[in-house]
C-alpha atoms as a PDB file:
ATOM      1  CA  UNK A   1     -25.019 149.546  56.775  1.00  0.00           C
ATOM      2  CA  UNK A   2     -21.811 151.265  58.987  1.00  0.00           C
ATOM      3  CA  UNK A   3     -22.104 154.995  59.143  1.00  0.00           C
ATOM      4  CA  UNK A   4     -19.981 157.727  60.543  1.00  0.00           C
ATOM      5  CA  UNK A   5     -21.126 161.346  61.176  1.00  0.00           C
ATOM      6  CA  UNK A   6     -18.403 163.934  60.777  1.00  0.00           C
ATOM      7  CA  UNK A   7     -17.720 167.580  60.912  1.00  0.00           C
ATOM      8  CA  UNK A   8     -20.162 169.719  63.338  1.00  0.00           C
ATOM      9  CA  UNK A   9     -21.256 172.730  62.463  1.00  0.00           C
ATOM     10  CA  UNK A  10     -21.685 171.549  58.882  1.00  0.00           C
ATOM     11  CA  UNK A  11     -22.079 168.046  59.081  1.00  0.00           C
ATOM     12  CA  UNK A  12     -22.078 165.558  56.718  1.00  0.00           C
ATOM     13  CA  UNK A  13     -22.665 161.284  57.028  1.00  0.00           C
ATOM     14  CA  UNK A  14     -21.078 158.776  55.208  1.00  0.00           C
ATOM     15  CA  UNK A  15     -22.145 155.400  55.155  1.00  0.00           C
ATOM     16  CA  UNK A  16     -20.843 152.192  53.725  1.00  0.00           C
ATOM     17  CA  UNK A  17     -23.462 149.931  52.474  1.00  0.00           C
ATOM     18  CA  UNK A  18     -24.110 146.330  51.577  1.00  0.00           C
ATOM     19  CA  UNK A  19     -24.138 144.667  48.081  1.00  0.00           C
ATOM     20  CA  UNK A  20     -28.003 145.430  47.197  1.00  0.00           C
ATOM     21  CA  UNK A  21     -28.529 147.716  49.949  1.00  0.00           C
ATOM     22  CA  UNK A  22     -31.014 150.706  49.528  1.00  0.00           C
ATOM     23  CA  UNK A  23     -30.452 153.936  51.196  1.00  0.00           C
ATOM     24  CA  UNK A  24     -33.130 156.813  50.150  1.00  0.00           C
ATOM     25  CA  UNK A  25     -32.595 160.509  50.529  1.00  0.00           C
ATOM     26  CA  UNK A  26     -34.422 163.784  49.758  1.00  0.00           C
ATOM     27  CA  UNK A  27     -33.088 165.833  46.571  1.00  0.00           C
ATOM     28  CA  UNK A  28     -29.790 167.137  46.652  1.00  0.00           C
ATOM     29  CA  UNK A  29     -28.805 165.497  49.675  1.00  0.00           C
ATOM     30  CA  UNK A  30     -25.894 163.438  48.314  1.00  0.00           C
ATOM     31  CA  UNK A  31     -22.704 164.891  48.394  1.00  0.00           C
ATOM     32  CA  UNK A  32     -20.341 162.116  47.170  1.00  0.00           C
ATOM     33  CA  UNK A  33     -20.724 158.488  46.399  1.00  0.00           C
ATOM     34  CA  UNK A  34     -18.525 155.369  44.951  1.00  0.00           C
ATOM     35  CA  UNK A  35     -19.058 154.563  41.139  1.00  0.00           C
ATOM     36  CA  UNK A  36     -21.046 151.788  42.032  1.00  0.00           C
ATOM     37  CA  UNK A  37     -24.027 153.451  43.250  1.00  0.00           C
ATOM     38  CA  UNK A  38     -26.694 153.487  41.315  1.00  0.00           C
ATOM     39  CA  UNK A  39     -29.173 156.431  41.177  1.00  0.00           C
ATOM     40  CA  UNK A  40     -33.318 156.326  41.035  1.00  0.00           C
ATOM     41  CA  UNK A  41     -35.771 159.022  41.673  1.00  0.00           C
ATOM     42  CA  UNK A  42     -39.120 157.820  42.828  1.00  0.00           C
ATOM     43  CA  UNK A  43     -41.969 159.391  44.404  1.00  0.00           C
ATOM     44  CA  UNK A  44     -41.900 156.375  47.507  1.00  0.00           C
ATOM     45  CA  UNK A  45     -45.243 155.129  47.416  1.00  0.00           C
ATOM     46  CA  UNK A  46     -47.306 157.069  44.958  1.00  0.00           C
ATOM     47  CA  UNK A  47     -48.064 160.470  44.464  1.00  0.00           C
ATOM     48  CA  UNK A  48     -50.412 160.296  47.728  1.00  0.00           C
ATOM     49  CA  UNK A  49     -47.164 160.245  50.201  1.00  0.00           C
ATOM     50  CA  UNK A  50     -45.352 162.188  47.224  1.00  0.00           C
ATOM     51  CA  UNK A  51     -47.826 164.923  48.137  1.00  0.00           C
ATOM     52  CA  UNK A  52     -47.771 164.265  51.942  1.00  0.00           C
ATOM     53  CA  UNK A  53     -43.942 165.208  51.721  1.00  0.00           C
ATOM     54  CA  UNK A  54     -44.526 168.317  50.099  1.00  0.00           C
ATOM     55  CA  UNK A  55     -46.341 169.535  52.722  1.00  0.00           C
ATOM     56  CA  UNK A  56     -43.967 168.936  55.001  1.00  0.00           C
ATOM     57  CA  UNK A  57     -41.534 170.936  53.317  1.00  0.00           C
ATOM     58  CA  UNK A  58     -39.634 168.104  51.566  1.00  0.00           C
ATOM     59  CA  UNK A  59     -39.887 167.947  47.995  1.00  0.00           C
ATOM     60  CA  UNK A  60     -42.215 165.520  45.992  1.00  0.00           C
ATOM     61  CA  UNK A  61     -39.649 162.678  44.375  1.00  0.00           C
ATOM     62  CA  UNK A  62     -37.109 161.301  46.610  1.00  0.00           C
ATOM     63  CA  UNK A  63     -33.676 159.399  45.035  1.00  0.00           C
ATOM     64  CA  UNK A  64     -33.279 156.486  46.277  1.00  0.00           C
ATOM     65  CA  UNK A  65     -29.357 154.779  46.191  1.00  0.00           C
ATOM     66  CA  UNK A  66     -28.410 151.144  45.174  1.00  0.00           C
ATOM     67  CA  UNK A  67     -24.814 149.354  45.634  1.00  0.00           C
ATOM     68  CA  UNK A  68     -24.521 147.345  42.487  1.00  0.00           C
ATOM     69  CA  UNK A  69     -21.855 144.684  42.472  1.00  0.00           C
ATOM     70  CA  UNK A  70     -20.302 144.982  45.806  1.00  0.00           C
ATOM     71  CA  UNK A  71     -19.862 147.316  48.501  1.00  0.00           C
ATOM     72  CA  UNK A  72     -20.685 151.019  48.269  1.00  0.00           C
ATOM     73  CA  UNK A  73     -19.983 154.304  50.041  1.00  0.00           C
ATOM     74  CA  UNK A  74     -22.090 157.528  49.534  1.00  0.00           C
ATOM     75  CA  UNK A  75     -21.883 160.622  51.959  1.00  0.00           C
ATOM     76  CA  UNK A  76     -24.805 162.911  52.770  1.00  0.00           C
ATOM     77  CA  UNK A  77     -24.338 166.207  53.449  1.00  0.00           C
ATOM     78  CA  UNK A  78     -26.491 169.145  55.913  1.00  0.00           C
ATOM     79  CA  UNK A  79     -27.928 172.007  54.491  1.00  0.00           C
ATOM     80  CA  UNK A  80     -27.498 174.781  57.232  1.00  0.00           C
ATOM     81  CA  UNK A  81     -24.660 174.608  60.151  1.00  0.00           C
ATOM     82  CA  UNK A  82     -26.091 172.312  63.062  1.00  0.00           C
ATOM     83  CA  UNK A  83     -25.823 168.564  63.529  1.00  0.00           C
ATOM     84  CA  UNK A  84     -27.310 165.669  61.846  1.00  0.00           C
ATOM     85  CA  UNK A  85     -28.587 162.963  64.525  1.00  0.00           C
ATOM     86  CA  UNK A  86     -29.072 159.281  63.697  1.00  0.00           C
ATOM     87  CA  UNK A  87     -32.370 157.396  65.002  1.00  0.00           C
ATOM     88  CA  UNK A  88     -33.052 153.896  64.453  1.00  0.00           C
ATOM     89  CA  UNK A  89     -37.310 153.455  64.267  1.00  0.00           C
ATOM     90  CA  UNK A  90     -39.059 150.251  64.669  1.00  0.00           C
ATOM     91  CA  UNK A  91     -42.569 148.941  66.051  1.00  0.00           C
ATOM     92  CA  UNK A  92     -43.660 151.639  68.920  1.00  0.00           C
ATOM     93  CA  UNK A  93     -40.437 153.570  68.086  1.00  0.00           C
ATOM     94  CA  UNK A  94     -42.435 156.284  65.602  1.00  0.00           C
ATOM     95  CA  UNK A  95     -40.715 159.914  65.580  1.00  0.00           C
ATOM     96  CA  UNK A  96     -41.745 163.137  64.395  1.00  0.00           C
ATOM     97  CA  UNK A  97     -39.483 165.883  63.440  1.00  0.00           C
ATOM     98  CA  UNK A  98     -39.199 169.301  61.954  1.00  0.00           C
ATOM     99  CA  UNK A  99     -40.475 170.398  58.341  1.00  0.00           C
ATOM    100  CA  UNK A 100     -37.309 169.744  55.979  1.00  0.00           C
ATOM    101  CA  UNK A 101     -35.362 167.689  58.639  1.00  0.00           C
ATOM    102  CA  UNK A 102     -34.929 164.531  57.087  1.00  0.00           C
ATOM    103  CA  UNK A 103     -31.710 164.072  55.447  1.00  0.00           C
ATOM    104  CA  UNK A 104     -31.707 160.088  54.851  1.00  0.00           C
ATOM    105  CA  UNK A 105     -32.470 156.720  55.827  1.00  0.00           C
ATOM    106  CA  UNK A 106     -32.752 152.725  55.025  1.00  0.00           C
ATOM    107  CA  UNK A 107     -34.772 152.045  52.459  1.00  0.00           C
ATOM    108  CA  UNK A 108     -37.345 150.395  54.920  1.00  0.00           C
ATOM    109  CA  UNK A 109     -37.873 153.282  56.411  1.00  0.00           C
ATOM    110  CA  UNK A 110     -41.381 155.042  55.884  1.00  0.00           C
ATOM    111  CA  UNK A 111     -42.330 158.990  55.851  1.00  0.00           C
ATOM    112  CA  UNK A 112     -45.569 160.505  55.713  1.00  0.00           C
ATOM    113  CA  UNK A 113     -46.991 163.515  57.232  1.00  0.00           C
ATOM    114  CA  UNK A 114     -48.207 164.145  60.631  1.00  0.00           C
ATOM    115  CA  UNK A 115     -50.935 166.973  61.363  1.00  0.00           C
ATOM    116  CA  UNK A 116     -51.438 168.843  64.647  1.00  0.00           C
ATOM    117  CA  UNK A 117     -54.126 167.156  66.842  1.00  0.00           C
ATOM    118  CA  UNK A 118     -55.863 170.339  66.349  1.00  0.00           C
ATOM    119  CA  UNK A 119     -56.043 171.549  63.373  1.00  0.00           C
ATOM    120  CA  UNK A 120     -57.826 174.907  63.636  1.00  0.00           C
ATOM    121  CA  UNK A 121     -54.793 176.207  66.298  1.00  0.00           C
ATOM    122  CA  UNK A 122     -52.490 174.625  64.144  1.00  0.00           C
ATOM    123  CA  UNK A 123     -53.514 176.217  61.258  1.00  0.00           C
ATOM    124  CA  UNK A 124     -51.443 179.408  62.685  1.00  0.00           C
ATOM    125  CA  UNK A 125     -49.224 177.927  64.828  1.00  0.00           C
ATOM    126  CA  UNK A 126     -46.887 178.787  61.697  1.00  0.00           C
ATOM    127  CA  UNK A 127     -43.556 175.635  61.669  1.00  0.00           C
ATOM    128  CA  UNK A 128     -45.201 173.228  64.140  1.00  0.00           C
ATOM    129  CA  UNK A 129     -48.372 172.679  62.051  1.00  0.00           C
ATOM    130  CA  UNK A 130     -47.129 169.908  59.973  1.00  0.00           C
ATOM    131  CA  UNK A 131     -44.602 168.198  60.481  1.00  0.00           C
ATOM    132  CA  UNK A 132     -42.593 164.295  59.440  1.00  0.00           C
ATOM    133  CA  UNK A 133     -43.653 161.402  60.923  1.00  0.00           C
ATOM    134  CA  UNK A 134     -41.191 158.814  60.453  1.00  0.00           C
ATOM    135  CA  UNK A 135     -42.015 154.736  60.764  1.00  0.00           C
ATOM    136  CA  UNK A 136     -40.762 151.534  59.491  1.00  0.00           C
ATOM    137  CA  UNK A 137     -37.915 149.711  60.656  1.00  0.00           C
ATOM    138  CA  UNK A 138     -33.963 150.801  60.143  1.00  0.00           C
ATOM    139  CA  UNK A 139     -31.825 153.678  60.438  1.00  0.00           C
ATOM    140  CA  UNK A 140     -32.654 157.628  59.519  1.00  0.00           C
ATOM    141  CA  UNK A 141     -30.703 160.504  59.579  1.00  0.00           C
ATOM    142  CA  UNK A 142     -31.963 164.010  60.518  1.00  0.00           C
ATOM    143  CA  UNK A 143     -30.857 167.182  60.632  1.00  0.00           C
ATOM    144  CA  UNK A 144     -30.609 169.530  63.574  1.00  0.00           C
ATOM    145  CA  UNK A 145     -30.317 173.453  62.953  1.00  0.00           C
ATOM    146  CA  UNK A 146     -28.054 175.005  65.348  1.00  0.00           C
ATOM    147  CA  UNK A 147     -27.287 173.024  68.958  1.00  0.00           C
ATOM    148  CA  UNK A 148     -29.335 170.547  70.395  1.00  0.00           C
ATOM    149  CA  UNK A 149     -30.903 170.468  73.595  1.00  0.00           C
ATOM    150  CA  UNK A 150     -32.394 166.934  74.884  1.00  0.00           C
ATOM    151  CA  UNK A 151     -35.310 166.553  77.510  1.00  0.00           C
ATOM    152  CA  UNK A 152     -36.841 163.394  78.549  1.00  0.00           C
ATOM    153  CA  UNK A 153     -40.578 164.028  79.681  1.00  0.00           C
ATOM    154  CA  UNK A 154     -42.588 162.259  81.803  1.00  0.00           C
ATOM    155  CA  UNK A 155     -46.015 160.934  81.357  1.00  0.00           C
ATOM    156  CA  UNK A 156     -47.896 164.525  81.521  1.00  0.00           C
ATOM    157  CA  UNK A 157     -45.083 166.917  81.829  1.00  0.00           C
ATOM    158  CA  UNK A 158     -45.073 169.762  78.987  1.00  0.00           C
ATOM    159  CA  UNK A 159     -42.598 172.293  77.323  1.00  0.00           C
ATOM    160  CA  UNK A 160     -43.791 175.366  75.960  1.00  0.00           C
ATOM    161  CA  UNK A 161     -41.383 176.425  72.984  1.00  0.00           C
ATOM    162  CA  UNK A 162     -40.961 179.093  70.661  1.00  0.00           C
ATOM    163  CA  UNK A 163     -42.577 178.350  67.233  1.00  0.00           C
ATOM    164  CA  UNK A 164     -39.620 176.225  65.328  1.00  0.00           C
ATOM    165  CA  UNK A 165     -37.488 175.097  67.765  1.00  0.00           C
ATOM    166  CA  UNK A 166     -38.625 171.498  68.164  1.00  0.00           C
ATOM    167  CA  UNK A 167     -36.676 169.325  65.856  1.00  0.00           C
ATOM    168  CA  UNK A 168     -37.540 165.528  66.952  1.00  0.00           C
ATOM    169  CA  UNK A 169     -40.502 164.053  69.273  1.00  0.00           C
ATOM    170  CA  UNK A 170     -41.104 160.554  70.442  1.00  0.00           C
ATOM    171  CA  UNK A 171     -44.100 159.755  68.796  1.00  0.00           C
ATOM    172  CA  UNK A 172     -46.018 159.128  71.851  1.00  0.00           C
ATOM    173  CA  UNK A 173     -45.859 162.690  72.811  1.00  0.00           C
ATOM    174  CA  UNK A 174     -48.532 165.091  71.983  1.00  0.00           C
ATOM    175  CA  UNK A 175     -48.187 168.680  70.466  1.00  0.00           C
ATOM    176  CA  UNK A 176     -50.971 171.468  70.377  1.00  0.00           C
ATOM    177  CA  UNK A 177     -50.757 175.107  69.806  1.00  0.00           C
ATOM    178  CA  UNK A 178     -51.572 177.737  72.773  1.00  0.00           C
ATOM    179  CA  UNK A 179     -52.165 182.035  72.291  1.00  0.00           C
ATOM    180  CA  UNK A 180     -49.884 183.649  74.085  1.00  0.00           C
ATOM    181  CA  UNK A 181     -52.118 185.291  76.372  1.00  0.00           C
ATOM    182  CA  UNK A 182     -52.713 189.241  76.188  1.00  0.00           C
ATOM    183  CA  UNK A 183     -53.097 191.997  73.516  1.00  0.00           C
ATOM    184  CA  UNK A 184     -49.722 193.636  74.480  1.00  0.00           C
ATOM    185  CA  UNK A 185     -47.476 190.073  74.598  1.00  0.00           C
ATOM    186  CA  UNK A 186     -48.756 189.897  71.277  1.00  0.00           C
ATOM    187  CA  UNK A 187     -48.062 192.366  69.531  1.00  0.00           C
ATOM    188  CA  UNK A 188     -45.196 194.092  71.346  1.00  0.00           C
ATOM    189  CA  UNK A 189     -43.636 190.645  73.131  1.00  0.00           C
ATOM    190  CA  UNK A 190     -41.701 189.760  69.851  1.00  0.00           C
ATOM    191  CA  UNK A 191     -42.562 186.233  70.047  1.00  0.00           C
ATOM    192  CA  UNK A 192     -45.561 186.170  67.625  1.00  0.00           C
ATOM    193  CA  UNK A 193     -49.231 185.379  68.424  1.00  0.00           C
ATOM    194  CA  UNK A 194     -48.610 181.443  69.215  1.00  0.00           C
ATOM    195  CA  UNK A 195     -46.491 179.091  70.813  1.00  0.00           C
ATOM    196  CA  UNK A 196     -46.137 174.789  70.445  1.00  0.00           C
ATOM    197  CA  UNK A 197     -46.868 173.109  74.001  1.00  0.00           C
ATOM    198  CA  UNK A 198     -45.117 169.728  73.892  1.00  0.00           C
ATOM    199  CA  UNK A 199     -46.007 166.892  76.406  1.00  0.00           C
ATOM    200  CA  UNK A 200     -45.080 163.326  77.158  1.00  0.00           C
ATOM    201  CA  UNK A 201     -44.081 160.856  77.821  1.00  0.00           C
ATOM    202  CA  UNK A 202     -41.252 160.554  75.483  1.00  0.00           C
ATOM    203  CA  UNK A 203     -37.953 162.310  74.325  1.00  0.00           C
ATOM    204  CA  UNK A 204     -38.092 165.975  73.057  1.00  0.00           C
ATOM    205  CA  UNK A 205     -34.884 167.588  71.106  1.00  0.00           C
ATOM    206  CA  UNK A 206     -34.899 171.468  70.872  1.00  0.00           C
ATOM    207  CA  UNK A 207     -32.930 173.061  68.300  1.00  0.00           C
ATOM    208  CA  UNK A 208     -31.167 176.245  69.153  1.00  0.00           C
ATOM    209  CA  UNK A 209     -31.316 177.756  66.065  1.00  0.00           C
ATOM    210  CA  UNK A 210     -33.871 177.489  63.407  1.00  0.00           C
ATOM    211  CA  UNK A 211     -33.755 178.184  60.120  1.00  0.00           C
ATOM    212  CA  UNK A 212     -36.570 179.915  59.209  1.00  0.00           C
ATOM    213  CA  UNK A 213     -35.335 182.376  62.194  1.00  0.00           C
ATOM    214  CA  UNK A 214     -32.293 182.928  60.363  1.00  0.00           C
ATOM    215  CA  UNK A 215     -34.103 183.153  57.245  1.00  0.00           C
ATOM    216  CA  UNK A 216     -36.117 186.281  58.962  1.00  0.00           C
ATOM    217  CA  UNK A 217     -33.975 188.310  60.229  1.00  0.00           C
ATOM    218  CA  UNK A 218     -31.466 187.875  57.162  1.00  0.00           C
ATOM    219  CA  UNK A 219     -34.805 189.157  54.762  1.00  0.00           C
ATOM    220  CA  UNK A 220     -34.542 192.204  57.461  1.00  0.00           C
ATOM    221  CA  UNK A 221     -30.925 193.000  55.384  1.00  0.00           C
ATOM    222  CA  UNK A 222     -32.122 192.842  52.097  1.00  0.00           C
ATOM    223  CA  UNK A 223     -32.646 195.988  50.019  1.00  0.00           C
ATOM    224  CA  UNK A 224     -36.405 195.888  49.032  1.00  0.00           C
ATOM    225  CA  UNK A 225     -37.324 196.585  45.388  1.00  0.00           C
ATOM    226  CA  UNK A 226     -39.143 199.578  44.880  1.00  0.00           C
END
């Protein structure tokens, strides 16, 4: 498979495929395709992982795309202004990312979900409790909402981030939930009751703006029934 991504804020990926070659995506991804491409929706690996993904905020089936009798092209397309990142995974080269951020990937590429370590503090650590873990071998595409920020940390070293804004992990870092400490940060701070700690070693990518933040303060604008 070739791939190019274009067009930042809305981005979109189109990739050129092999005769045979499998690309799978999550509902409504596709945004245009050659004739040749054939369509299947599948749950993946039985309605165990099909379940798994719904939890993570993806839906159950995924479609998965064939090129039938010679090459094929077929374009993805982002849901919410941002970027859309591509990640090749492999043996030791495991990534997590946010709830809803996978867009697509080779067809020997594997999702299922991951949990916080802890799962009482996770329990209302609100977007970071469950999130993708992606495995396998090939190439996936995620999405990013808003800019991205990159840090590399070291073995030990830890971020403390708003709830949300982590979009993609190394699997070899850890994530927990921590209180943000006093009565008055808590309820008059803004921030909510809990942050997400992040620490390595690995790579961390932020994203600057998330969508269930948008998706609050926009409900703030609309008219409530009465």
């Amino acid at each position: 498979m070739q791939y190019r991504i274009i067009g930042e804020p809305m981005s979109a990926v189109i990739c050129d495929v092999a005769p045979n070659e499998t690309l799978i995506t999550e509902g409504g991804a596709m945004s245009w395709m050659s004739p040749n491409m054939k369509m299947e929706t599948t749950s993946n690996g039985g309605i165990g992982k099909a379940f798994g993904r719904m939890l993570a905020g993806e839906s159950m089936f995924m479609n998965r795309y064939t090129a039938t009798g010679g090459n094929g092209q077929i374009t993805f397309g982002s849901k919410f202004p941002g970027s859309i990142r591509a990640f090749e995974v492999g043996p030791g080269k495991d990534i997590v990312v946010q709830k809803s951020g996978f867009l697509a990937a080779e067809s020997t590429v594997n999702l299922s979900v991951f949990f916080q370590k802890k799962f009482g503090s996770g329990l209302f650590g609100g977007e970071g409790f469950i999130m993708q873990r992606i495995s396998g071998s090939g190439i996936v595409f995620v999405e990013i909402d808003g800019s991205a920020c990159e840090y590399d940390l070291a073995d030990g070293q830890s971020i403390v981030l708003d709830t949300g804004h982590l979009a993609v992990m190394d699997a070899t870092c850890k994530i927990d939930i921590q209180t943000v400490p006093g009565l008055k940060n808590k309820f008059f701070g803004g921030e909510g009751f809990f942050n997400t700690v992040v620490t390595g070693p690995g790579k961390v990518i932020l994203q600057t703006m998330p969508i269930s933040t948008v998706a609050g303060e926009i409900r703030k604008f609309i008219p409530s029934s009465n």
